[in-house]
C-alpha atoms as a PDB file:
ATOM      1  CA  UNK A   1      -7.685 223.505  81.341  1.00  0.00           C
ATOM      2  CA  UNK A   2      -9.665 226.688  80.413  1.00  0.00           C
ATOM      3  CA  UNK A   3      -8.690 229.211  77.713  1.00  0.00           C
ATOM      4  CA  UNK A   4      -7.859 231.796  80.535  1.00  0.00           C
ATOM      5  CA  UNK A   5      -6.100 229.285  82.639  1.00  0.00           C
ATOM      6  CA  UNK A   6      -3.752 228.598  79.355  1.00  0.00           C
ATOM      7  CA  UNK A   7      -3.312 232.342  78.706  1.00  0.00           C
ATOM      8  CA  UNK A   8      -2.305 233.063  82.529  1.00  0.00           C
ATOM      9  CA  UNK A   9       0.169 229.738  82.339  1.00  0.00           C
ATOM     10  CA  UNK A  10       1.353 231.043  79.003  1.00  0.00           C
ATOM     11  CA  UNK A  11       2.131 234.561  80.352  1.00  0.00           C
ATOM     12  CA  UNK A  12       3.651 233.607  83.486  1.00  0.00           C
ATOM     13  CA  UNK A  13       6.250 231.324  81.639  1.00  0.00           C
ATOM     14  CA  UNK A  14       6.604 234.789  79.111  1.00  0.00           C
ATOM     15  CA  UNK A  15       7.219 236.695  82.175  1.00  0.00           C
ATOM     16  CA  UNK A  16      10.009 234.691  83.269  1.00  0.00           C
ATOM     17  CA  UNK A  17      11.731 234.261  80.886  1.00  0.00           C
ATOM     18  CA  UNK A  18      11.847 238.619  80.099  1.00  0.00           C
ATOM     19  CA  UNK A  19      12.798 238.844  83.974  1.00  0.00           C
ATOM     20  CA  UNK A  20      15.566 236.307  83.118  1.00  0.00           C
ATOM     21  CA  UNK A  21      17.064 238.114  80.397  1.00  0.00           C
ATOM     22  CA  UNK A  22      16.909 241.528  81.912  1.00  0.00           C
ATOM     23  CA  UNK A  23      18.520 239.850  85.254  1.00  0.00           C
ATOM     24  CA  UNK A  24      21.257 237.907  83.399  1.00  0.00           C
ATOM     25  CA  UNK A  25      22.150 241.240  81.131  1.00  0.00           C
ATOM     26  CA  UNK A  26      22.054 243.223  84.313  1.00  0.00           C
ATOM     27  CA  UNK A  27      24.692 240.644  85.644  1.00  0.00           C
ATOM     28  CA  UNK A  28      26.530 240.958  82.548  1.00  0.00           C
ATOM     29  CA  UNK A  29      26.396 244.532  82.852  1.00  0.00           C
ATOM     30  CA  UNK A  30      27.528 244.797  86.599  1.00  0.00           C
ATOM     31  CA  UNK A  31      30.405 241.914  84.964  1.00  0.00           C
ATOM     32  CA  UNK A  32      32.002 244.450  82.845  1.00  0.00           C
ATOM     33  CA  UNK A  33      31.727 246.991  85.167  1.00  0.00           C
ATOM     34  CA  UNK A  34      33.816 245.010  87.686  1.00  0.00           C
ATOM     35  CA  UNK A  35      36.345 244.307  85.082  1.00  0.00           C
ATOM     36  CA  UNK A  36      36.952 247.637  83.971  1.00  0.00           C
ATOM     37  CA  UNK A  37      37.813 249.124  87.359  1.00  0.00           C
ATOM     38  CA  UNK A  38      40.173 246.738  87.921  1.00  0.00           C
ATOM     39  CA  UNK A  39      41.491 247.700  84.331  1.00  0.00           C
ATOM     40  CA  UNK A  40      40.342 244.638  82.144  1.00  0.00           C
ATOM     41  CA  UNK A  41      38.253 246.325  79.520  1.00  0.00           C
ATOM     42  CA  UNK A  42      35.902 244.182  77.134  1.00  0.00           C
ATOM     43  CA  UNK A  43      38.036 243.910  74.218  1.00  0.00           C
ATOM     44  CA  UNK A  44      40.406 241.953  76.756  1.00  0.00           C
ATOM     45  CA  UNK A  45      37.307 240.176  77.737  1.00  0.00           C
ATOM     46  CA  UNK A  46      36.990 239.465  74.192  1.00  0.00           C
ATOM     47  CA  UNK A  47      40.573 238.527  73.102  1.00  0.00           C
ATOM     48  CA  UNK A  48      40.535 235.829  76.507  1.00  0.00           C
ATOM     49  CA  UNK A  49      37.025 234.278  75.207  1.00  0.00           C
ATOM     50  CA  UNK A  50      38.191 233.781  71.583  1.00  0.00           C
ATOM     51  CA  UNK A  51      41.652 232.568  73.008  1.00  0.00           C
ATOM     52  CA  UNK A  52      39.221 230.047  75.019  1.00  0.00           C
ATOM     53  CA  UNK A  53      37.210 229.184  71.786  1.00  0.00           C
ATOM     54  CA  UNK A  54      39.702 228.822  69.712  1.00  0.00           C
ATOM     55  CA  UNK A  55      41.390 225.841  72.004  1.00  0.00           C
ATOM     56  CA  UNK A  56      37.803 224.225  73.103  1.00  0.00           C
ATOM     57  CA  UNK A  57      38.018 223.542  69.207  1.00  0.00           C
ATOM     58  CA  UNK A  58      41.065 222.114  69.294  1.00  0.00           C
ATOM     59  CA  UNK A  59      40.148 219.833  71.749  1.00  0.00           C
ATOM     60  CA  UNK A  60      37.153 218.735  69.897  1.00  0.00           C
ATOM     61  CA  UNK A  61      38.577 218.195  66.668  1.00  0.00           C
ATOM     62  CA  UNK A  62      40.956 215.872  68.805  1.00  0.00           C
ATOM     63  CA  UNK A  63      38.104 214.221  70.835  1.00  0.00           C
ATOM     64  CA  UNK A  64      36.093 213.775  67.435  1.00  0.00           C
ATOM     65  CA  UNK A  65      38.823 212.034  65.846  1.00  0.00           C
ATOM     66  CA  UNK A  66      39.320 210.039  68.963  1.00  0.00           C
ATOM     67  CA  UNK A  67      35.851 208.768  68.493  1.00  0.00           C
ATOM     68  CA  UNK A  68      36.352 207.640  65.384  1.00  0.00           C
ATOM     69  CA  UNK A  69      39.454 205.753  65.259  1.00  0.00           C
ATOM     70  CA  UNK A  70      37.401 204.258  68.285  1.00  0.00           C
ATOM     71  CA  UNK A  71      34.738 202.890  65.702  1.00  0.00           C
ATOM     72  CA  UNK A  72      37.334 202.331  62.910  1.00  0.00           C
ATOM     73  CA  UNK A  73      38.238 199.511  65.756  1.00  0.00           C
ATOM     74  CA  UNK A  74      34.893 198.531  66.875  1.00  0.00           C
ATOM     75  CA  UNK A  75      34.156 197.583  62.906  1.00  0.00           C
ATOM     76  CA  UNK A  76      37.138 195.851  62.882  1.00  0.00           C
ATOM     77  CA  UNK A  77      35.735 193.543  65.785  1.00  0.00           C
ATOM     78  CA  UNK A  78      37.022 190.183  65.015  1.00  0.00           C
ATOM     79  CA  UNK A  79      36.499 188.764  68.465  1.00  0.00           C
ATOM     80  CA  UNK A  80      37.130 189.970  72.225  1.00  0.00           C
ATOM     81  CA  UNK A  81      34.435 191.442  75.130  1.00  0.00           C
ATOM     82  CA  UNK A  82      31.438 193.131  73.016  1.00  0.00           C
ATOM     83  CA  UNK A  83      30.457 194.359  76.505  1.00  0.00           C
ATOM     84  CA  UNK A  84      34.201 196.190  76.990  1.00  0.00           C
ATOM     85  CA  UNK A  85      33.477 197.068  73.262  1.00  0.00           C
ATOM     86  CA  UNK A  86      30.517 199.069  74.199  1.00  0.00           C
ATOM     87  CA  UNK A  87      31.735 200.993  77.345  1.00  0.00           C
ATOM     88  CA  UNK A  88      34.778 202.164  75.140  1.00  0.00           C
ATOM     89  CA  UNK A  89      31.847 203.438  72.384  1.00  0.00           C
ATOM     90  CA  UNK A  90      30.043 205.177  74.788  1.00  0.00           C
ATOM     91  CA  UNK A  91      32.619 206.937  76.769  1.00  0.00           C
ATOM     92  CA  UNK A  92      34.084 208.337  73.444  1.00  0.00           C
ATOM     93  CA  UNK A  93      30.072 209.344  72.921  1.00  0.00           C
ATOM     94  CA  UNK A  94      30.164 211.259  76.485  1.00  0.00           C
ATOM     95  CA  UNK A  95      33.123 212.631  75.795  1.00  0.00           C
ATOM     96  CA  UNK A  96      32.288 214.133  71.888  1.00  0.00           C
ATOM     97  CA  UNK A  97      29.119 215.323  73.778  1.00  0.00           C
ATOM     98  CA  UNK A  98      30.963 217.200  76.632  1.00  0.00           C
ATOM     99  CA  UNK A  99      33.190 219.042  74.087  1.00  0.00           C
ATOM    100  CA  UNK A 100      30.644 220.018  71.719  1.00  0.00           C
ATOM    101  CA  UNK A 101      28.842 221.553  74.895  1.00  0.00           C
ATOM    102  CA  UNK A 102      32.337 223.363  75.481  1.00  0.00           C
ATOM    103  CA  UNK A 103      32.332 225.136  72.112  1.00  0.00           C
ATOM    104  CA  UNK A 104      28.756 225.935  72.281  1.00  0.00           C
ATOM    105  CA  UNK A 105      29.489 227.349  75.727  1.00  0.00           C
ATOM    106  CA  UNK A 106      32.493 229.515  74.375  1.00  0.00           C
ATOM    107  CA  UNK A 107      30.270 230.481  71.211  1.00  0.00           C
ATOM    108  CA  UNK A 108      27.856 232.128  73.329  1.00  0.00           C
ATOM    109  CA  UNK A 109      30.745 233.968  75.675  1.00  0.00           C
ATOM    110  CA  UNK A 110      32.177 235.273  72.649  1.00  0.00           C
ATOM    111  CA  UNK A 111      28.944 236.684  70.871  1.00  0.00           C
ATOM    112  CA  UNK A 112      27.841 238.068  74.755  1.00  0.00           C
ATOM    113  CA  UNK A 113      30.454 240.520  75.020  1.00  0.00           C
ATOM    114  CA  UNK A 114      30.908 241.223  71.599  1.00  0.00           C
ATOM    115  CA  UNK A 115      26.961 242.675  71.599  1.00  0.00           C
ATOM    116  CA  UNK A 116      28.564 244.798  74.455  1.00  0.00           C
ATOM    117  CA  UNK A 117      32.121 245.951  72.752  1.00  0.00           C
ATOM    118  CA  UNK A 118      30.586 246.863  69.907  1.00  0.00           C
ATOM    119  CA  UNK A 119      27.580 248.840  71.279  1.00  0.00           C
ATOM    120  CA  UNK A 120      30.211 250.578  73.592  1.00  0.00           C
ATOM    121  CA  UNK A 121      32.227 251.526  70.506  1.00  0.00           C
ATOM    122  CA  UNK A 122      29.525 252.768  68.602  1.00  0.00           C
ATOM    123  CA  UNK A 123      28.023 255.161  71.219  1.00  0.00           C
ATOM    124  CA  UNK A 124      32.155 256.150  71.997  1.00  0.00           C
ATOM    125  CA  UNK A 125      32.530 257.496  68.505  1.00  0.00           C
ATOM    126  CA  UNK A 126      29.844 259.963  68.793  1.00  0.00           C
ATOM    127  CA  UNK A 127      31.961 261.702  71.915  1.00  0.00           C
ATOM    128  CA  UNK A 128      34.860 262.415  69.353  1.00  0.00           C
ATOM    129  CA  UNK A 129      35.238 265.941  68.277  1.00  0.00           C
ATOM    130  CA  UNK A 130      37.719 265.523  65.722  1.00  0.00           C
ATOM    131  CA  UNK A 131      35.856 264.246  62.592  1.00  0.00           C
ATOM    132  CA  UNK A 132      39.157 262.253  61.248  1.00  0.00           C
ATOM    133  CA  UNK A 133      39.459 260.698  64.649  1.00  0.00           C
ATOM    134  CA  UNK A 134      35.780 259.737  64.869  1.00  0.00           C
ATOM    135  CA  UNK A 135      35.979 258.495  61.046  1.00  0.00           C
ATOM    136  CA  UNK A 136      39.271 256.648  61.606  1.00  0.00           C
ATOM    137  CA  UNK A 137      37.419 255.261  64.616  1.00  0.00           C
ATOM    138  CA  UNK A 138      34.412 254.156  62.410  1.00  0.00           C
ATOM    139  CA  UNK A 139      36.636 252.409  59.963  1.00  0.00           C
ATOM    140  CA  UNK A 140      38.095 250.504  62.509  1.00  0.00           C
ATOM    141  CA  UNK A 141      34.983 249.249  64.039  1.00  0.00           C
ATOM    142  CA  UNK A 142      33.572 248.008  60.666  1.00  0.00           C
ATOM    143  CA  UNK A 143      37.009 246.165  59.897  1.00  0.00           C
ATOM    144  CA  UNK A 144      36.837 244.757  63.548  1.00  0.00           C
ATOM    145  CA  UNK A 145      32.685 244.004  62.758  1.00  0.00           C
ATOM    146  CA  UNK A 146      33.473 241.760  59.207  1.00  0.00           C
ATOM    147  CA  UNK A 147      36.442 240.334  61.205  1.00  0.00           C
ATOM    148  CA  UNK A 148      34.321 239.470  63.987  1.00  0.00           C
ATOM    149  CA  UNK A 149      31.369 238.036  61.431  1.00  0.00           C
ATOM    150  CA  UNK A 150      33.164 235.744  59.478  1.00  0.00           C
ATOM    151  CA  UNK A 151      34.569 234.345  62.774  1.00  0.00           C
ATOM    152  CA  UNK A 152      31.502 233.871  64.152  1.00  0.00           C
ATOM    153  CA  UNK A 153      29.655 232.191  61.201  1.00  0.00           C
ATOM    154  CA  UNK A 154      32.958 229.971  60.915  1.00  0.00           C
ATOM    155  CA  UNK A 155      32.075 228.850  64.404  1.00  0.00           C
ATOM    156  CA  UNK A 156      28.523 228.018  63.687  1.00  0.00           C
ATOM    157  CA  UNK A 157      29.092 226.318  60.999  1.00  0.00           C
ATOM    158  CA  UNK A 158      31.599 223.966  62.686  1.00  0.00           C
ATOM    159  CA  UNK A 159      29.241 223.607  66.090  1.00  0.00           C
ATOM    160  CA  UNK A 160      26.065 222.650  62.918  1.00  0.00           C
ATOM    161  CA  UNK A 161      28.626 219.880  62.247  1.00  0.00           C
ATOM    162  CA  UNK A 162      28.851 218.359  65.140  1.00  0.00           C
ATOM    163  CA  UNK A 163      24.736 217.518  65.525  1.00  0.00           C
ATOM    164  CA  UNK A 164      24.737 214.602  62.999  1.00  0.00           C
ATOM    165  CA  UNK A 165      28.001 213.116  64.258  1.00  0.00           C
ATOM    166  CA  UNK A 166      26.812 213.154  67.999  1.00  0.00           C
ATOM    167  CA  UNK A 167      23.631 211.902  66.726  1.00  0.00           C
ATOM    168  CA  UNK A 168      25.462 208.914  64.786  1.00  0.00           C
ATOM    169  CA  UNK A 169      27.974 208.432  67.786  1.00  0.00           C
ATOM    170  CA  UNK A 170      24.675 207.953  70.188  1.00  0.00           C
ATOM    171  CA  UNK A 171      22.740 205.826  67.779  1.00  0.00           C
ATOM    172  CA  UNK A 172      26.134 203.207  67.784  1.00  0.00           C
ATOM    173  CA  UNK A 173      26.306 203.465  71.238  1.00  0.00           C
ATOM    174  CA  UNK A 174      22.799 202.415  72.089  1.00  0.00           C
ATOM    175  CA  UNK A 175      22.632 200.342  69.207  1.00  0.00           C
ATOM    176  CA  UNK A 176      25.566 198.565  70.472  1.00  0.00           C
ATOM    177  CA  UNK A 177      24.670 198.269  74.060  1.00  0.00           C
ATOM    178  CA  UNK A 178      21.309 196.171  72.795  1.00  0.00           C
ATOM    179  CA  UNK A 179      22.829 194.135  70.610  1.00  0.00           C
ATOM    180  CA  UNK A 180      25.823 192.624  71.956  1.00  0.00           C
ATOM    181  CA  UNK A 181      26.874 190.260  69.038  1.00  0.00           C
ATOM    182  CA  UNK A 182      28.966 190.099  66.179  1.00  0.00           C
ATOM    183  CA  UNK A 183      25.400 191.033  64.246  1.00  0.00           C
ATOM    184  CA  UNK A 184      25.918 193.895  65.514  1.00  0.00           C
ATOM    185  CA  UNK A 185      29.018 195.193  64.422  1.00  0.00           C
ATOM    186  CA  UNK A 186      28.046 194.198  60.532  1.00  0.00           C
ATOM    187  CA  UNK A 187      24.923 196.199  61.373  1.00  0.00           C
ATOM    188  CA  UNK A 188      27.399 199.332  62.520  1.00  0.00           C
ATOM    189  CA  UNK A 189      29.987 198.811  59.589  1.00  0.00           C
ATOM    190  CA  UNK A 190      26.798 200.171  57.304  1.00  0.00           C
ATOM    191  CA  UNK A 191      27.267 203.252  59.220  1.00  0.00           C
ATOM    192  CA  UNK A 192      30.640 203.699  59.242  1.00  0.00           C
ATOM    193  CA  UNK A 193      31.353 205.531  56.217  1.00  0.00           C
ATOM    194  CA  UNK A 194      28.771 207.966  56.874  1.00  0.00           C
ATOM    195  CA  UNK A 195      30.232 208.863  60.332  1.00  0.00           C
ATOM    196  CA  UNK A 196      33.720 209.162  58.832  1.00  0.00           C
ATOM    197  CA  UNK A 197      32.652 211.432  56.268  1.00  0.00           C
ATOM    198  CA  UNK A 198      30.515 213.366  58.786  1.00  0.00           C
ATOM    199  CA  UNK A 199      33.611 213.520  61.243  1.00  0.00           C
ATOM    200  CA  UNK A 200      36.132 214.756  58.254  1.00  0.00           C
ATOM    201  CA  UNK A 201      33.829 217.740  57.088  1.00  0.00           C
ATOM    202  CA  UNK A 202      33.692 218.720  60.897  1.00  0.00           C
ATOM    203  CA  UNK A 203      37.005 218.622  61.323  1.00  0.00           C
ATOM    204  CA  UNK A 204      37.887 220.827  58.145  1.00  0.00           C
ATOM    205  CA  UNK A 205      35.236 222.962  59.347  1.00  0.00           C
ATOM    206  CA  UNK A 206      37.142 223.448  62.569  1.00  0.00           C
ATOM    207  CA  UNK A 207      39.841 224.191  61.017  1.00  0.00           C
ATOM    208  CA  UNK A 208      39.114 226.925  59.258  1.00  0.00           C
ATOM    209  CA  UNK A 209      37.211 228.193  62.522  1.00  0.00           C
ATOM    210  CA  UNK A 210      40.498 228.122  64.418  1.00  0.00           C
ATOM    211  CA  UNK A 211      41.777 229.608  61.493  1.00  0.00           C
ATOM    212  CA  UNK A 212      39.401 232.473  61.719  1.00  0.00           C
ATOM    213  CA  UNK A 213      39.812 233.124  65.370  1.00  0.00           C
ATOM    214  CA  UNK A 214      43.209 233.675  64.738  1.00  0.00           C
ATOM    215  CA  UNK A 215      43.155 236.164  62.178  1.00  0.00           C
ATOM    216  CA  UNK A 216      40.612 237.758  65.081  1.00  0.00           C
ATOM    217  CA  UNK A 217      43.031 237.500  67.711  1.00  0.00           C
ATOM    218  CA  UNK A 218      45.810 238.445  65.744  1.00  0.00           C
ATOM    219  CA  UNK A 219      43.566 242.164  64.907  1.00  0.00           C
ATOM    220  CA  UNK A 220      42.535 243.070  68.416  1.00  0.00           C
ATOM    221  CA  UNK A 221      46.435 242.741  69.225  1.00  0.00           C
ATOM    222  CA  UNK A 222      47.555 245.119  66.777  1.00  0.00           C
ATOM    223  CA  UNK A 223      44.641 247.746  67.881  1.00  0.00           C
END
C-alpha cells in the first residue's frame, strides 16, 4: 500500500468517525428536544439515568458475588460432572460480562446528558437579570457539578474493578473447559484467592458508588 493510499484510508476512517459524532449529538440534541415539549426536561433525564445506574450496580454486585460463590464450589470439587462443572463457570462468566456491559452502558447515559444539563445551565445563568438570582444560580450549579464529579469518578472506579475479575472469571472458564480433570481444579484453587479478593474490592467499590448516586439523586430532588 502506498503512502497516499494509507493517508486517504486513514482520513476516510477520520471522517467517519467526526460525521458519527456530529450525527449521534445531533440525535441527542433532537432527544432532548422531544423530551422537553412533552415536559420531561434533562435534569429528569438525569435523575431516571442515575436511578438506572444506580440499580444496574446493584445487580452486578449481586451477579459478581454469584460468580464467586460459583467458584468457591467449583474448588471445592470433590467429584461429580467436570463437564456440568464448566457450563455452570461459564454461564456465571456470560452473565458478570453482560452486567458489567450494563453499567458501562448507564455510565455513558449518565455523563451524555449531564455534558448537556450542565452546558444548558451555564448559558441559562447569563439570561438572569437579577445578580443574586444569577449568583444563587451559580452556586447551585457548582454544588450540583462536585456532586455530580464524585459520583461519576465513584462509578469509574467501580466499572476499573470489574476488568481483572472478568478477566480471571474468563481465564477459569476456558481454562476449565480444556482441562476437564480434577488437575484442573487444583490448578484453579491457585487462583482463587486472587479472584475473591478482586471480587470483594469491587464490591466495596460499588458500594460506595450506589452510595454516591444516592446522595446525587437525593440533591436533584430537593432542587
Amino acid at each position: 500500500m502506498s503512502i497516499l493510499t494509507r493517508q486517504n484510508s486513514v482520513f476516510s476512517k477520520f471522517s467517519f468517525l467526526v460525521v458519527s459524532l456530529v450525527l449521534l449529538a445531533g440525535c441527542q440534541s433532537a432527544y432532548y428536544s422531544a423530551m422537553e415539549k412533552v415536559g420531561v426536561h434533562k435534569r429528569d433525564i438525569m435523575l431516571d439515568r442515575v436511578e438506572d445506574a444506580q440499580t444496574s450496580q446493584e445487580d452486578a454486585q449481586v451477579q459478581f458475588k454469584s460468580a464467586l460463590e460459583q467458584l468457591t464450589q467449583l474448588i471445592s470439587y470433590d467429584g461429580g460432572d467436570l463437564a456440568t462443572q464448566y457450563e455452570m463457570v461459564n454461564d456465571q462468566y456470560l452473565a458478570s460480562q453482560a452486567s458489567a456491559d450494563e453499567v458501562t452502558s448507564r455510565i455513558d447515559a449518565i455523563e451524555s446528558v449531564a455534558d448537556a444539563l450542565f452546558d444548558e445551565w451555564n448559558d441559562e445563568i447569563q439570561q438572569y437579570s437579577s445578580n443574586s438570582l444569577k449568583q444563587q444560580s451559580q452556586q447551585k450549579l457548582r454544588e450540583t457539578e462536585r456532586t455530580y464529579q464524585r459520583l461519576i469518578k465513584s462509578m469509574h472506579r467501580a466499572k476499573d474493578r470489574m476488568s481483572p475479575v472478568l478477566s480471571a472469571l474468563k481465564d477459569n472458564s476456558l481454562y476449565l473447559k480444556h482441562n476437564l480433570n480434577a488437575q484442573a481444579i487444583g490448578a484453579l484453587q491457585g487462583e482463587y484467592k486472587t479472584i475473591k479478593r478482586d471480587v470483594e474490592s469491587l464490591v466495596a467499590e460499588m458500594s460506595q458508588a450506589i452510595e454516591q448516586s444516592q446522595q446525587f439523586i437525593d440533591l436533584l430532588k430537593t432542587e
